[in-house]
Protein backbone atom coordinates (compact mmCIF):
# COMPACT_ATOMS: atom_id res chain seq x y z
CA UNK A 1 13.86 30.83 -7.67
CA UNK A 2 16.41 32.51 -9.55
CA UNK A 3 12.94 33.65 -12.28
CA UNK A 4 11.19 35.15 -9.21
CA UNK A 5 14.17 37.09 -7.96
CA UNK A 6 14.09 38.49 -11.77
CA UNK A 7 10.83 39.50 -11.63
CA UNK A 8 11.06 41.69 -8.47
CA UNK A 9 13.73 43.30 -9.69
CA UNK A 10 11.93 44.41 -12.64
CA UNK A 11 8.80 44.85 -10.68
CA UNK A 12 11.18 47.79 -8.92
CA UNK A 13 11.77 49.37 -12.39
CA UNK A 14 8.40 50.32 -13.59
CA UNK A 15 8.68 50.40 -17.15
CA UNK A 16 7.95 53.80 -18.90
CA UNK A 17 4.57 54.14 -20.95
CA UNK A 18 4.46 57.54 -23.35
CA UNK A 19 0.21 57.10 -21.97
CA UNK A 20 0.24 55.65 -18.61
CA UNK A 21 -3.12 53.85 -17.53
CA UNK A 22 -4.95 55.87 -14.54
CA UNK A 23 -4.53 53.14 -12.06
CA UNK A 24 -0.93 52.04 -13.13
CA UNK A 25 0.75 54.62 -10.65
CA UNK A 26 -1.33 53.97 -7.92
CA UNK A 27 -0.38 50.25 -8.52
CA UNK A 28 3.31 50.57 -9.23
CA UNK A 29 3.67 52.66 -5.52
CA UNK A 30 1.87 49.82 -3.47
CA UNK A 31 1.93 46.54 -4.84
CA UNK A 32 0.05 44.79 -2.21
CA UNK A 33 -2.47 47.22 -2.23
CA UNK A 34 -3.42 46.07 -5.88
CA UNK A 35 -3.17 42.32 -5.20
CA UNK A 36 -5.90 43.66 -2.36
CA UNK A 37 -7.87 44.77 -5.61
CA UNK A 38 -7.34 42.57 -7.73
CA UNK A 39 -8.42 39.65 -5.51
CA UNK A 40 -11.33 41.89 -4.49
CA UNK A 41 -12.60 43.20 -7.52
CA UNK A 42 -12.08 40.45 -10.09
CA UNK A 43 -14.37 42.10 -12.66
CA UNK A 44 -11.96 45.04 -13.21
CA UNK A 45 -9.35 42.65 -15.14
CA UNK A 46 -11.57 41.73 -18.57
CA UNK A 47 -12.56 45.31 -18.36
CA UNK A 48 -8.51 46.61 -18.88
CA UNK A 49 -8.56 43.87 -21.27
CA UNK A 50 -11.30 44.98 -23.48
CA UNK A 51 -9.92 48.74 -23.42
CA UNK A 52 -6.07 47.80 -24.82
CA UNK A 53 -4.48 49.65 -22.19
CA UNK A 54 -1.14 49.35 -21.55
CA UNK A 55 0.08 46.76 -18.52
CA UNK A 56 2.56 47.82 -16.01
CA UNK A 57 5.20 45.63 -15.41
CA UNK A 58 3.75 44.67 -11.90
CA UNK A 59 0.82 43.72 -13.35
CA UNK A 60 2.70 41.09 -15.68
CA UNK A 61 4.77 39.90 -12.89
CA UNK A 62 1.64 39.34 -10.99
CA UNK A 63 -0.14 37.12 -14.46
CA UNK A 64 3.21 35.69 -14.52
CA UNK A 65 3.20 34.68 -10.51
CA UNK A 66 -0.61 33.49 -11.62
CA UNK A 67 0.05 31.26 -14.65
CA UNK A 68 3.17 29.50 -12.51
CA UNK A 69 0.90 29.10 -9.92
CA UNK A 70 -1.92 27.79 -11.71
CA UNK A 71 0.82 25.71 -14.10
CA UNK A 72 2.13 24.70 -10.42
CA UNK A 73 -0.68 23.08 -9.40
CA UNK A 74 -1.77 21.34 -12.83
CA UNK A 75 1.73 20.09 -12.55
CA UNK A 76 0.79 18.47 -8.56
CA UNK A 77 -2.64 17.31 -9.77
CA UNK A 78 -0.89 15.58 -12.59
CA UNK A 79 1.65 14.14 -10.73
CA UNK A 80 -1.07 12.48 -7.90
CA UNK A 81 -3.28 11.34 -11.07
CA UNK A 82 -0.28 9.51 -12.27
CA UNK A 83 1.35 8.07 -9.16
CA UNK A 84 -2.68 7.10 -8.36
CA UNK A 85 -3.04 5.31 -11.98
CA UNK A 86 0.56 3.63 -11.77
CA UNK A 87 -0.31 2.04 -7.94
CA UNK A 88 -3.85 1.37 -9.17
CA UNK A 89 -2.10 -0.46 -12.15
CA UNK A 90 0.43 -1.95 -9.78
CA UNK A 91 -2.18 -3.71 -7.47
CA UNK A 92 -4.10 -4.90 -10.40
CA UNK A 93 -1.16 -6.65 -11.76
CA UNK A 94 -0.20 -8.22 -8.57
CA UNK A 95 -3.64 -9.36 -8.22
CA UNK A 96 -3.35 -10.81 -11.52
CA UNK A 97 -0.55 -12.41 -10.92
CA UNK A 98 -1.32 -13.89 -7.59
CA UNK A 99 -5.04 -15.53 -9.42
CA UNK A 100 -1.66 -16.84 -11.93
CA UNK A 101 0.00 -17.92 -9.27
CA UNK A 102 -2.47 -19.88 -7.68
CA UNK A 103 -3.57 -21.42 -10.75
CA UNK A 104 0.19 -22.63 -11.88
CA UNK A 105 0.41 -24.55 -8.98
CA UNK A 106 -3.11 -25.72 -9.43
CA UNK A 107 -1.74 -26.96 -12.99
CA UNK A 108 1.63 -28.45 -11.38
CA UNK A 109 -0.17 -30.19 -8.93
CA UNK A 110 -2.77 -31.74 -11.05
CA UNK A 111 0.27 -32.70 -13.81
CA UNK A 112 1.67 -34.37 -10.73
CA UNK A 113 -1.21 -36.45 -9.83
CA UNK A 114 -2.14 -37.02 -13.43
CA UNK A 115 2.20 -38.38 -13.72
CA UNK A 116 0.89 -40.74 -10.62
CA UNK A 117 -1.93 -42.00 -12.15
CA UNK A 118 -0.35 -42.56 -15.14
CA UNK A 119 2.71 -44.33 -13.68
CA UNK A 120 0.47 -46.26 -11.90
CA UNK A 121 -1.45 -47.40 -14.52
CA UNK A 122 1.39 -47.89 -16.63
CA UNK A 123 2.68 -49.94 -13.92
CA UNK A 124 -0.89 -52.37 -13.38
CA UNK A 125 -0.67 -52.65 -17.60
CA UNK A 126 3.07 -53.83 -17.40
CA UNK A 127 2.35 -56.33 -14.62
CA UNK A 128 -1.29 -57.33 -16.24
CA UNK A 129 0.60 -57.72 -19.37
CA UNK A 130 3.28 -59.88 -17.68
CA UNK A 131 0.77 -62.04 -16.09
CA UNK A 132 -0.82 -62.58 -19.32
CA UNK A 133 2.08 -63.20 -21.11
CA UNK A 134 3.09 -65.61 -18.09
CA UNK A 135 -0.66 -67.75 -18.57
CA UNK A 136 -0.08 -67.53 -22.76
CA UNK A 137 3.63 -69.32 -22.27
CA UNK A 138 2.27 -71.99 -19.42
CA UNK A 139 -0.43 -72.61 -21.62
CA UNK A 140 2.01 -73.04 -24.49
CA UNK A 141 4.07 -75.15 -22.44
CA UNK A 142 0.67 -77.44 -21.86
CA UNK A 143 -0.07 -77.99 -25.32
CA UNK A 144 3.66 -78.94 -25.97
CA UNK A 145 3.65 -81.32 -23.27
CA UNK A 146 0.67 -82.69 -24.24
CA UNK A 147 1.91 -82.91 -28.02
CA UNK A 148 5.09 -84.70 -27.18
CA UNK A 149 2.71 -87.15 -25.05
CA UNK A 150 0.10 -87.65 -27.43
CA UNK A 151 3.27 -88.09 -30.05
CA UNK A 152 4.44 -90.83 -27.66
């Protein structure tokens, strides 16, 4: 704000050119009369350009007021772009991480049924095991007591 209020001050001070440009008085005197012209006749600008003539102090503030406007709405477009990209960005990763999500638990469930199974199994070895070892010692037991009788 404080950049603008320079510039119109200076705008009031028309600086002092030893060969003043035909149009610069006219423009100095009524500065929204030559916005009116310049917005109207856009051709007349690369014209002045090609010539080298010497640019009134209105007419920088005015490419000055351009340029910040211009830089002013790079600076919005930009900004939107970026907060567009970071919340496209955002609800990819949550997506991701949901599909993770559901997938851990898909893991921790199966590792839990798999820990059943496995206990269970574990469980029908031991008392398979248990039953065998049971048989193998009554059938020990047999052969002893048929030993000792035979021995007898």
């Amino acid at each position: 704000m404080k950049f603008l209020d320079m510039l119109r001050k200076i705008d009031e001070k028309p600086e002092q050119t030893p060969n003043p440009a035909p149009d610069s008085p006219k423009k100095d005197e009524n500065p929204s009369q030559s916005t009116d012209q310049k917005a109207s006749t856009p051709v007349a600008e690369p014209e002045k350009k090609e010539e080298n003539l010497p640019v009134s102090v209105h007419d920088k503030r005015i490419n000055i007021e351009e340029q910040m406007n211009d830089l002013s709405h790079q600076y919005a477009k930009l900004r939107n772009d970026l907060k567009t990209n970071l919340f496209t960005e955002k609800d990819e990763f949550e997506a991701k991480k949901a599909t993770l999500d559901k997938y851990l638990e898909t893991l921790k469930r199966d590792e839990k049924e798999s820990n059943e199974k496995l206990a269970n199994t574990k469980a029908q070895n031991d008392d398979a095991a248990k039953e065998h070892l049971a048989s193998v010692n009554a059938d020990r037991k047999e052969q002893e007591n048929l030993q000792n009788f035979n021995q007898n």
